[in-house]
C-alpha atoms as a PDB file:
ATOM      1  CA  UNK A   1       4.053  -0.124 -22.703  1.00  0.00           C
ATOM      2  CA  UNK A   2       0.690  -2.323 -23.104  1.00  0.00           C
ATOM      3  CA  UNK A   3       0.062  -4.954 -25.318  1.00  0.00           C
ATOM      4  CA  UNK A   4      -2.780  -6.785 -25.927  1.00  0.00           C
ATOM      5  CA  UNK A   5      -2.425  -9.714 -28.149  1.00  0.00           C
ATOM      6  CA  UNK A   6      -3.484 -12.788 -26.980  1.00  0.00           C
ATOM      7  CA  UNK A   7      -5.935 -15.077 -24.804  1.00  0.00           C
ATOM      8  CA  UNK A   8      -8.600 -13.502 -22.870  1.00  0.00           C
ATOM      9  CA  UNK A   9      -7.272 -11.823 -19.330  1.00  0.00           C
ATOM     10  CA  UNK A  10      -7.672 -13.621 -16.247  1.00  0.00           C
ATOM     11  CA  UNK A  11     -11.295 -13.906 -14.611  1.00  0.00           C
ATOM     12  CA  UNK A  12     -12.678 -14.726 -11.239  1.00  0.00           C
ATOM     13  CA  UNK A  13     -16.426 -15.613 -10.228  1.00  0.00           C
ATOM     14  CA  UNK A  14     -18.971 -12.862 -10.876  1.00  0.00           C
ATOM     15  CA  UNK A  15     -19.012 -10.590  -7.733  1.00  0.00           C
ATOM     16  CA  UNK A  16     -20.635  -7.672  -7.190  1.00  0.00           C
ATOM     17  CA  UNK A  17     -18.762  -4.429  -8.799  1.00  0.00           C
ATOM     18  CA  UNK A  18     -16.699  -6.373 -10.915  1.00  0.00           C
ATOM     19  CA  UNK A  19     -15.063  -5.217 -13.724  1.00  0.00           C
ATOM     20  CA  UNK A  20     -14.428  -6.292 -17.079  1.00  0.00           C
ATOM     21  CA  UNK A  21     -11.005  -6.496 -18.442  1.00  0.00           C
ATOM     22  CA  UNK A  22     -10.478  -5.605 -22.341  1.00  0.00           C
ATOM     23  CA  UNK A  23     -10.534  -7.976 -24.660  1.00  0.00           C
ATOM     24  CA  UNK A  24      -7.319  -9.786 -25.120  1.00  0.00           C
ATOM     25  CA  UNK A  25      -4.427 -10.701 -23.166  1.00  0.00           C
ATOM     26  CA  UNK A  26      -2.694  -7.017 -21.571  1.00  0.00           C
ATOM     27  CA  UNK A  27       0.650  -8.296 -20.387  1.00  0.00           C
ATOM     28  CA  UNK A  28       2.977  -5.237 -18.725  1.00  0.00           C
ATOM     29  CA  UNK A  29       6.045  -4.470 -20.112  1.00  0.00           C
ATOM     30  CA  UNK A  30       8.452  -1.919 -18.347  1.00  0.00           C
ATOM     31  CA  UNK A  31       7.799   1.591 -19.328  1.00  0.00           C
ATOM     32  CA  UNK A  32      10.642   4.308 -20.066  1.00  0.00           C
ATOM     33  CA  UNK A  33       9.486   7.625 -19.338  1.00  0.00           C
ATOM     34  CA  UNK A  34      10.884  11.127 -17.782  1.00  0.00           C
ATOM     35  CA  UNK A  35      10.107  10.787 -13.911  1.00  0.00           C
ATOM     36  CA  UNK A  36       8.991  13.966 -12.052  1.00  0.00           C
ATOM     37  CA  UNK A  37      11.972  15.073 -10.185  1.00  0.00           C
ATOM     38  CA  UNK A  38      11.791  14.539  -6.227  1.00  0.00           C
ATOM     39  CA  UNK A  39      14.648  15.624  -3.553  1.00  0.00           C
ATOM     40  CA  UNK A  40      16.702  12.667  -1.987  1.00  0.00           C
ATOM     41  CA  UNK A  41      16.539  11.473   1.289  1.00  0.00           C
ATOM     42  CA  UNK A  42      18.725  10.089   3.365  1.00  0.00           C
ATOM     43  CA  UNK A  43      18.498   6.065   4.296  1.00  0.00           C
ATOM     44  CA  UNK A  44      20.392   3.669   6.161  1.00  0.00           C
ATOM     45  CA  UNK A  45      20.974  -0.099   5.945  1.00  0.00           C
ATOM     46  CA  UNK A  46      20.823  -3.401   7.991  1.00  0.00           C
ATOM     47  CA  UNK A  47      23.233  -6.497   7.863  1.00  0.00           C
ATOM     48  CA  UNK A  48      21.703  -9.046   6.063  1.00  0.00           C
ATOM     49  CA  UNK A  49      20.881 -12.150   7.935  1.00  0.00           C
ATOM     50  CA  UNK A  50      22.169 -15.509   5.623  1.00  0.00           C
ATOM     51  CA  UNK A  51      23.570 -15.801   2.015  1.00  0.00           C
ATOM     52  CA  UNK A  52      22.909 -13.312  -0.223  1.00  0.00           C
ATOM     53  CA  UNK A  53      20.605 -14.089  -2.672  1.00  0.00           C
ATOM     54  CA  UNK A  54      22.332 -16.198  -6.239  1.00  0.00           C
ATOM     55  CA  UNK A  55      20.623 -14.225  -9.131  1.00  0.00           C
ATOM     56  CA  UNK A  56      20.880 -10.589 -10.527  1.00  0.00           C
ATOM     57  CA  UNK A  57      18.458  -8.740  -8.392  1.00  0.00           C
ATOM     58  CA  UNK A  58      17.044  -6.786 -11.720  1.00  0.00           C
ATOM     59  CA  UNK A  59      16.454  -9.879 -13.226  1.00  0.00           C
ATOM     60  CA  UNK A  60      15.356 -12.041 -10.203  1.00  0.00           C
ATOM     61  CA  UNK A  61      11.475 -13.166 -11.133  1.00  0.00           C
ATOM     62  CA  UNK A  62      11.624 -13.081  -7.031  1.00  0.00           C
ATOM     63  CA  UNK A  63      12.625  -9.763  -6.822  1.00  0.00           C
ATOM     64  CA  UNK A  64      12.058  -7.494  -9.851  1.00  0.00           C
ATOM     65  CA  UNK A  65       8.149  -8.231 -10.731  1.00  0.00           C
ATOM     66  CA  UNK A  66       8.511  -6.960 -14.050  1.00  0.00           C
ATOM     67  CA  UNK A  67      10.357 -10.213 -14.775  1.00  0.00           C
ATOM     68  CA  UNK A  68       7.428 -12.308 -14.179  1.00  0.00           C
ATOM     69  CA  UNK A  69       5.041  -9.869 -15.935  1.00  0.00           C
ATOM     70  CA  UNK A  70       1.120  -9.620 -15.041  1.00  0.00           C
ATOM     71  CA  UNK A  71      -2.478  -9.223 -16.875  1.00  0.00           C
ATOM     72  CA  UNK A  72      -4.946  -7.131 -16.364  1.00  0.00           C
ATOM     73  CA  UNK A  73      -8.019  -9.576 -14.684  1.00  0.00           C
ATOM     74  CA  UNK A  74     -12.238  -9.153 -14.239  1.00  0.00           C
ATOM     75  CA  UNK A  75     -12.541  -9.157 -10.250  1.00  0.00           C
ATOM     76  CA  UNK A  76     -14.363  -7.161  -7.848  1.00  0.00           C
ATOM     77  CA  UNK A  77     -12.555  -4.018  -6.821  1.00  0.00           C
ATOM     78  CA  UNK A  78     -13.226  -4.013  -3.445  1.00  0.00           C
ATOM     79  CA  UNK A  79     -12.617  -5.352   0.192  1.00  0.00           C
ATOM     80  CA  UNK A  80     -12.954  -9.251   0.523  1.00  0.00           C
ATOM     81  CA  UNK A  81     -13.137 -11.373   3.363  1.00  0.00           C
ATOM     82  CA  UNK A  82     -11.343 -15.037   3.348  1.00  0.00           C
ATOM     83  CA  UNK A  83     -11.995 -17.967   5.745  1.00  0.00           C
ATOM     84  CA  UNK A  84      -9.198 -18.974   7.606  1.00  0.00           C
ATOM     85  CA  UNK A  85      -6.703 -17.307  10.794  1.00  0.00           C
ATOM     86  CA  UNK A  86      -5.306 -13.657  10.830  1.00  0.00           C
ATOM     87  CA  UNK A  87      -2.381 -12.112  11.293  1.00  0.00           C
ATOM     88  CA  UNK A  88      -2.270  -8.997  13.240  1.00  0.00           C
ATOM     89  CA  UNK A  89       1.170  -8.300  12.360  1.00  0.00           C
ATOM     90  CA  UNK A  90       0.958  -8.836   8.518  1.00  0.00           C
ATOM     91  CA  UNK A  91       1.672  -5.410   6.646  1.00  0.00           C
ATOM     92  CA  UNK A  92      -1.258  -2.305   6.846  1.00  0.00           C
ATOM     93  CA  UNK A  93      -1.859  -1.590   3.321  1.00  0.00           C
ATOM     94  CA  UNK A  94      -3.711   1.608   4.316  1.00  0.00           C
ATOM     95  CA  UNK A  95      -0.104   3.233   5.828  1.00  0.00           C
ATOM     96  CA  UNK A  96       1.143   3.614   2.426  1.00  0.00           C
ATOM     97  CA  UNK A  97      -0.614   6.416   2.498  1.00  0.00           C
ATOM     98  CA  UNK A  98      -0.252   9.989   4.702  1.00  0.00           C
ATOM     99  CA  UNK A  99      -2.607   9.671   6.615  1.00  0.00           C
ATOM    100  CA  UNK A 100      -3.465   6.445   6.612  1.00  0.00           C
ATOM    101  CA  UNK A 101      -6.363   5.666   3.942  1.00  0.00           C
ATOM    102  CA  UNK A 102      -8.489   2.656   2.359  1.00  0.00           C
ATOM    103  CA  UNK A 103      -8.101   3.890  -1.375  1.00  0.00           C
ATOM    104  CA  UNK A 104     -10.197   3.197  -4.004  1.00  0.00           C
ATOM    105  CA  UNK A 105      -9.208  -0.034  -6.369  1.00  0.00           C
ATOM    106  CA  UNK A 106      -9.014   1.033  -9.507  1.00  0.00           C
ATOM    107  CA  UNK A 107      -7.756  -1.748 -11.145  1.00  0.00           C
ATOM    108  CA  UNK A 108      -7.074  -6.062 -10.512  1.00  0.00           C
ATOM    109  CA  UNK A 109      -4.397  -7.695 -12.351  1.00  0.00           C
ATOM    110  CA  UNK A 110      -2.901 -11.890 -12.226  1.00  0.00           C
ATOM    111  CA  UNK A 111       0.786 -12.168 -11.993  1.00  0.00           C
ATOM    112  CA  UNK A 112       2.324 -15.057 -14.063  1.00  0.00           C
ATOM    113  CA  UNK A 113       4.016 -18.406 -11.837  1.00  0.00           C
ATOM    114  CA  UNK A 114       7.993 -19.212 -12.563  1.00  0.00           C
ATOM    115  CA  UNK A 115       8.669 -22.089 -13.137  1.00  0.00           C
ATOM    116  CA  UNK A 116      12.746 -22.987 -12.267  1.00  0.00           C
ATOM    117  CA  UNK A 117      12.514 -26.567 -13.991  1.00  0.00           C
ATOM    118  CA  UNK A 118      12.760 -25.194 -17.494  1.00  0.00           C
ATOM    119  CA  UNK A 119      15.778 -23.185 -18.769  1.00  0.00           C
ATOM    120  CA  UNK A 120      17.461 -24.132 -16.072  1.00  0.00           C
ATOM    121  CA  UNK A 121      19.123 -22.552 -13.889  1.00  0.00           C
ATOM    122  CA  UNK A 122      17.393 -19.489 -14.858  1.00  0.00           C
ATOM    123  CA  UNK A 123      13.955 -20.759 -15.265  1.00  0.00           C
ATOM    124  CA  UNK A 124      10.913 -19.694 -17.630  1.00  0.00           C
ATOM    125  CA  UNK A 125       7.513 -17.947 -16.784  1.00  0.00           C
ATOM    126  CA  UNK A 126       4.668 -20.002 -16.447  1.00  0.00           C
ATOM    127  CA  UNK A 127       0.940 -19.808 -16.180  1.00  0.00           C
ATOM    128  CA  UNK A 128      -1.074 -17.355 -14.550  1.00  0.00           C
ATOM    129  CA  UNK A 129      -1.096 -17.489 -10.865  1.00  0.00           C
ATOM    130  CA  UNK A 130      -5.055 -18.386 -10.229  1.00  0.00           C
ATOM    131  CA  UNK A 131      -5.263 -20.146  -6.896  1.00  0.00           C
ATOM    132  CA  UNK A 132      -6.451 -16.613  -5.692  1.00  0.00           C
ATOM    133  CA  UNK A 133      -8.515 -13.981  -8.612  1.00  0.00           C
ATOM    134  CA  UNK A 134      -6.155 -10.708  -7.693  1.00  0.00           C
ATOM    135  CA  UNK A 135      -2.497 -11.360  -7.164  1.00  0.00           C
ATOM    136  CA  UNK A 136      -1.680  -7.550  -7.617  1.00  0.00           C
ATOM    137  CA  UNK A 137      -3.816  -4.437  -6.997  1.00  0.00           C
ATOM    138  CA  UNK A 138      -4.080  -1.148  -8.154  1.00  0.00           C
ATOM    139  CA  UNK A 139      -5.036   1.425  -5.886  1.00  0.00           C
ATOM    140  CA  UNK A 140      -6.056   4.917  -6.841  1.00  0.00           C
ATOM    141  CA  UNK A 141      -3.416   7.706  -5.713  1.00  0.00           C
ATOM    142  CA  UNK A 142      -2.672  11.323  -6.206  1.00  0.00           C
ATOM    143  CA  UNK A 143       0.292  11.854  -8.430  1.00  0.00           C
ATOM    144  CA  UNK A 144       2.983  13.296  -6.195  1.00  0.00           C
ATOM    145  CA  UNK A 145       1.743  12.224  -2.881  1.00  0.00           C
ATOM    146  CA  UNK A 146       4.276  10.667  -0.370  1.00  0.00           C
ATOM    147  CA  UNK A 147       3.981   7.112   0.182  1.00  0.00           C
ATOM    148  CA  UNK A 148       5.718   4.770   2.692  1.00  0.00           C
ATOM    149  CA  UNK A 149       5.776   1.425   3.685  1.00  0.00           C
ATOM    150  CA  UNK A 150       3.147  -0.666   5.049  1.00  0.00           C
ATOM    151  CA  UNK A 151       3.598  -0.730   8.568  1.00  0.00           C
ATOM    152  CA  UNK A 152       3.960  -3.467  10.819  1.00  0.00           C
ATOM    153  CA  UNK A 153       4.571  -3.769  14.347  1.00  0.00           C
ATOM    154  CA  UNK A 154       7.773  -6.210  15.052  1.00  0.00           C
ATOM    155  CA  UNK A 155      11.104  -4.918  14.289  1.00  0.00           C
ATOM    156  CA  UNK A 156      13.673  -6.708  12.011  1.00  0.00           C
ATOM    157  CA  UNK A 157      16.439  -4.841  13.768  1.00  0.00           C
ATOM    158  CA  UNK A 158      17.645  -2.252  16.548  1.00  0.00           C
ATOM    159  CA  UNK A 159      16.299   0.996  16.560  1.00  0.00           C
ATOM    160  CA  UNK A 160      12.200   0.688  15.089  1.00  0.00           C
ATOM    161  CA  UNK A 161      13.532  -1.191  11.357  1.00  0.00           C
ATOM    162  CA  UNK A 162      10.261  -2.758  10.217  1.00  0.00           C
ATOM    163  CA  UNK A 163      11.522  -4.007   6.394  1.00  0.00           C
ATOM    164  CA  UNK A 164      14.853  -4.463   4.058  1.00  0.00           C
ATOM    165  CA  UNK A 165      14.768  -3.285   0.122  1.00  0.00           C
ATOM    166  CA  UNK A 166      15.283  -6.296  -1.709  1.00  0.00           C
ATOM    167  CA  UNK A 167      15.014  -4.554  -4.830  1.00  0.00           C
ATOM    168  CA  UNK A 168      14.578  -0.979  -5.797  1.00  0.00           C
ATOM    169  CA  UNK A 169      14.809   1.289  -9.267  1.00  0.00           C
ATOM    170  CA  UNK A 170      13.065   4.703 -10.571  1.00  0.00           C
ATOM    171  CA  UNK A 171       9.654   3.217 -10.532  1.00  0.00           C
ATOM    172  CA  UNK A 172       9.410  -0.363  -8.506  1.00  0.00           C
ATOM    173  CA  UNK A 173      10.199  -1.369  -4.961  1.00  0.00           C
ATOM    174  CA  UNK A 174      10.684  -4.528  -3.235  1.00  0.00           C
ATOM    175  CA  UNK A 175      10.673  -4.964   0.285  1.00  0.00           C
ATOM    176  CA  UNK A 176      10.698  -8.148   2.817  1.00  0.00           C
ATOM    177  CA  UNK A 177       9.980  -8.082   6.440  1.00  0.00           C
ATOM    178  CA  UNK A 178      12.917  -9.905   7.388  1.00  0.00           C
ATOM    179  CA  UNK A 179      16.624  -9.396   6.936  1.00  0.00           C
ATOM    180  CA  UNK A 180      16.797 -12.479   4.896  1.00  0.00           C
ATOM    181  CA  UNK A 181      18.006 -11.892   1.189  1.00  0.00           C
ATOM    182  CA  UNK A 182      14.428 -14.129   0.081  1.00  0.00           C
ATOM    183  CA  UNK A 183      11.458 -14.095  -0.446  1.00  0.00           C
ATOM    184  CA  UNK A 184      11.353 -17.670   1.027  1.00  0.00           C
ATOM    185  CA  UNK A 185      10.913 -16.663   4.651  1.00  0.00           C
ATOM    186  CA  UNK A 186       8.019 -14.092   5.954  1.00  0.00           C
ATOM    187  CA  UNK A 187       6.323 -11.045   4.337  1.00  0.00           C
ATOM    188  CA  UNK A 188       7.185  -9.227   0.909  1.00  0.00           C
ATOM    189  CA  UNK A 189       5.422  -6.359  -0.678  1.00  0.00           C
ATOM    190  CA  UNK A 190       6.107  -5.596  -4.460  1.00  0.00           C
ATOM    191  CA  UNK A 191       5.347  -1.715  -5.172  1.00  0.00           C
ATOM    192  CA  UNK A 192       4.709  -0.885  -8.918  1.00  0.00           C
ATOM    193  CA  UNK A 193       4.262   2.835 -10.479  1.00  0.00           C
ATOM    194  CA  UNK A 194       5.872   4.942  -8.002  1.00  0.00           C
ATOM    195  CA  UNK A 195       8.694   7.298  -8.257  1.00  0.00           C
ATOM    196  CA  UNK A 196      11.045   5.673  -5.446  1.00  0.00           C
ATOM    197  CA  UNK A 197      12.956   8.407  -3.985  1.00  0.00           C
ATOM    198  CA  UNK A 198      16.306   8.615  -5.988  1.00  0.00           C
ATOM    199  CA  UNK A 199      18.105   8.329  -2.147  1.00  0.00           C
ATOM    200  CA  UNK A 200      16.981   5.304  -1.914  1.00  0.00           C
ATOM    201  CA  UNK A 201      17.832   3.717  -5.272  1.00  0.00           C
ATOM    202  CA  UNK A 202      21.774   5.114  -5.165  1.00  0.00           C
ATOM    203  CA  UNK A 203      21.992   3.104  -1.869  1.00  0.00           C
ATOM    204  CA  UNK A 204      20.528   0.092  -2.537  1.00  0.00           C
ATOM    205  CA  UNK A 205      22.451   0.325  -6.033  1.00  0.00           C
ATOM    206  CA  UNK A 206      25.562   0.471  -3.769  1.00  0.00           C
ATOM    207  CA  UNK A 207      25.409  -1.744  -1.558  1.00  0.00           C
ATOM    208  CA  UNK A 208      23.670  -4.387  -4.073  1.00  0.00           C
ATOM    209  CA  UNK A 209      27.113  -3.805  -6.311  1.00  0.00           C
ATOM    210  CA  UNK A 210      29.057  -4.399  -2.584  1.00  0.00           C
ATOM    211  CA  UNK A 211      27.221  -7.872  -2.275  1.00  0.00           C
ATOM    212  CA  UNK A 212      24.512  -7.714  -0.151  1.00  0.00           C
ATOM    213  CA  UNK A 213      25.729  -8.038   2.638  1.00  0.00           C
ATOM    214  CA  UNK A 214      23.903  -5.013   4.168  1.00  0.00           C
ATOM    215  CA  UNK A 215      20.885  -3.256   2.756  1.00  0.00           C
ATOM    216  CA  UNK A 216      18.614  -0.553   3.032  1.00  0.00           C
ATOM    217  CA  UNK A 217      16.321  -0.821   5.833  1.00  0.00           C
ATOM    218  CA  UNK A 218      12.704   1.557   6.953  1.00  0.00           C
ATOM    219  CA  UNK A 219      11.093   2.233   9.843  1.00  0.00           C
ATOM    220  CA  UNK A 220       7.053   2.473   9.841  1.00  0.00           C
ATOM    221  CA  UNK A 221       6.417   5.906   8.369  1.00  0.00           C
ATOM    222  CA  UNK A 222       9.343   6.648   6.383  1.00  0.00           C
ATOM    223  CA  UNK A 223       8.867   8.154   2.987  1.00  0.00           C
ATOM    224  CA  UNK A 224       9.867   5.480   0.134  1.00  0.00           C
ATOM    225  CA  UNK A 225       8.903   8.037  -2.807  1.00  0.00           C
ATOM    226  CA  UNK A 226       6.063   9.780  -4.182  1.00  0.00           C
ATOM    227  CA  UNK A 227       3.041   8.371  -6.616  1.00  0.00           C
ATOM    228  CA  UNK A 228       3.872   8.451  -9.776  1.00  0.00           C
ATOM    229  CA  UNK A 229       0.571   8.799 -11.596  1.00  0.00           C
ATOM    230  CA  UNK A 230      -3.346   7.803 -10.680  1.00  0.00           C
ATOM    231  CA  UNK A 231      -2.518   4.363  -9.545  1.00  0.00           C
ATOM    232  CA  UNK A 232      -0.553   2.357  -7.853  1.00  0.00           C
ATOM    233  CA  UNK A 233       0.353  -1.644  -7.812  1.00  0.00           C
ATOM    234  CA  UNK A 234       0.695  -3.646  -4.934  1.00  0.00           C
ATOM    235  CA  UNK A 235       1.623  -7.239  -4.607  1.00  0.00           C
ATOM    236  CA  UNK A 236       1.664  -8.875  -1.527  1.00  0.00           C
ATOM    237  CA  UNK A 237       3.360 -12.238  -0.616  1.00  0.00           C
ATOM    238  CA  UNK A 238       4.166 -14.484   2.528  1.00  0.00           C
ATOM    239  CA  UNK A 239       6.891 -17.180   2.778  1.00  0.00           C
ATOM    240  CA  UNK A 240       7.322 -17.157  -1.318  1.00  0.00           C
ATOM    241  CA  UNK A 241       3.058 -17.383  -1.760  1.00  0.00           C
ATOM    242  CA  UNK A 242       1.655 -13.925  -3.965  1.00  0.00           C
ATOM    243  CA  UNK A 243      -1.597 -13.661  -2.243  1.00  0.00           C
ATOM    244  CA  UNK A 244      -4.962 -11.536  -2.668  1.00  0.00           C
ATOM    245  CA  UNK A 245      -4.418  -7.816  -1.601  1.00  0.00           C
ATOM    246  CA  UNK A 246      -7.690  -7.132  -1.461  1.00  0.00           C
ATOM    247  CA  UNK A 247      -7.934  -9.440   1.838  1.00  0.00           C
ATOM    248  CA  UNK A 248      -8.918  -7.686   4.183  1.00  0.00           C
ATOM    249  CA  UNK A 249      -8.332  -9.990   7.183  1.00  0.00           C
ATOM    250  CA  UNK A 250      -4.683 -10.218   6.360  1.00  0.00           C
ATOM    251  CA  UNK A 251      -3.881  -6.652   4.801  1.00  0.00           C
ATOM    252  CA  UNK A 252      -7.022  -4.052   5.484  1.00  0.00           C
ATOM    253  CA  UNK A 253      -7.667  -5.212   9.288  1.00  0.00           C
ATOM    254  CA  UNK A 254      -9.092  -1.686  10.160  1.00  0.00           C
ATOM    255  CA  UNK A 255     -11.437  -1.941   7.939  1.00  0.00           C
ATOM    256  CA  UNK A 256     -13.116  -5.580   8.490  1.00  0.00           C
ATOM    257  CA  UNK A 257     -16.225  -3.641   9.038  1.00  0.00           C
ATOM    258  CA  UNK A 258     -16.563  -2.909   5.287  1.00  0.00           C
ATOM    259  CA  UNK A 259     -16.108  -6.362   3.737  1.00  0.00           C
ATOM    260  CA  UNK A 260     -19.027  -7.584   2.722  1.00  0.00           C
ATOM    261  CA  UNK A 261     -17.839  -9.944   0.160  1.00  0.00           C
ATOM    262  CA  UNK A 262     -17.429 -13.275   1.294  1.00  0.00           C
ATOM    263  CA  UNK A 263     -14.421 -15.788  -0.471  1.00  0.00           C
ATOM    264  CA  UNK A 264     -13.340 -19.138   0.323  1.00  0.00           C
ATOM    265  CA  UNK A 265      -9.958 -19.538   0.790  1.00  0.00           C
ATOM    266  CA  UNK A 266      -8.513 -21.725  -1.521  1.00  0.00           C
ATOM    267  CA  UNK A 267      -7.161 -25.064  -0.319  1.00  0.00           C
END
């Protein structure tokens, strides 16, 4: 469910093939619907390195995006290119796809800060995130299409396991590039508007209801579930940080070739 009812959506500096977001504030809210029906797989998990983390997972701002909510934001939907050092082993956005792909952005969105000194311990959502213009992006899919996780070349564990489910339900994924129960420590991706394969949600429901102490864990490749409609969300984050997804230095590194839009990284 949308609503739009109040201040103007986020903005970022005019760039070429921007778009303009609708007038008033469109904040998400979790929508119930009848998901197409897909096969389960079979998955297996990891022990989890640490303490597991102290908060509901369904209601963890860190882990369940929804919590923190987004709006829809005016920003160039396309590849941009930040100042600043790469990673070659930060997450391949394009291997979400079979075969890989650079999909069209169809759609830039803000997601809203916590902040943990009000309500405490639980916290309260805060402002819009705006150190960078796109903190989650949609990307134009196929509904039905398989899609996996971003690859990325070191393992987390024994046997090719690239990433650990933080959080998963019907239509939203979590995942961290670590076997630490945080988002505090490395890489996380937050997947929004896919149908997760039902597989993987009854084990991570398990072993989340066990205590964490081991959960689910995919290799590069591995089907995570199917698209769910004509876009998909992606947010991606590093040691707690939500970032730009369109970067391509960081996320698109295939295809520096193509960014022609120039940012500066913000300070």
């Amino acid at each position: 469910m949308l609503w739009g009812n109040g201040p103007a959506a986020a903005s970022e500096d005019t760039l070429p093939g921007g778009t303009i977001a609708p007038p008033g504030t469109t904040v998400y809210l979790p929508l119930v619907s009848q998901p197409l029906v897909t096969p389960p797989l079979a998955y297996v998990s990891v022990p989890v390195e640490g303490p597991p983390t102290d908060r509901s997972a369904a209601t963890s701002p860190d882990l369940n995006l929804t919590v923190r909510g987004w709006v829809d934001a005016a920003a160039y939907l396309g590849l941009v290119n930040y100042n600043g050092d790469s990673d070659e082993n930060a997450p391949q956005l394009d291997s979400l796809f079979q075969p890989a792909r650079l999909p069209v952005f169809a759609s830039t969105h803000q997601v809203y800060d916590w902040n943990w000194e009000c309500n405490q311990p639980d916290g309260c959502r805060g402002e819009l995130i705006s150190k960078y213009g796109v903190t989650l992006l949609g990307m134009a899919t196929v509904p039905g299409e398989p899609i996996s996780i971003p690859r990325r070349n070191p393992q987390i564990y024994a046997g090719g396991f690239k990433a650990m489910v933080l959080y998963a339900d019907e239509e939203r994924l979590t995942l961290v590039y670590t076997r630490n129960d945080t988002p505090a420590r490395g890489y996380l991706i937050h997947l929004e508007d896919l149908i997760v394969n039902p597989g993987l949600v009854d084990l991570f429901r398990q072993l989340d209801a066990a205590g964490r102490g081991h959960l689910p864990a995919l290799r590069n490749g591995e089907i995570i579930g199917v698209a769910r409609g004509s876009v998909l969300k992606v947010a991606t984050r590093d040691t707690g940080e939500f970032l730009d997804p369109r970067a391509c230095k960081d996320w698109w590194v295939d295809y520096r070739a193509q960014c022609t839009v120039q940012l500066r990284r913000p300070d």
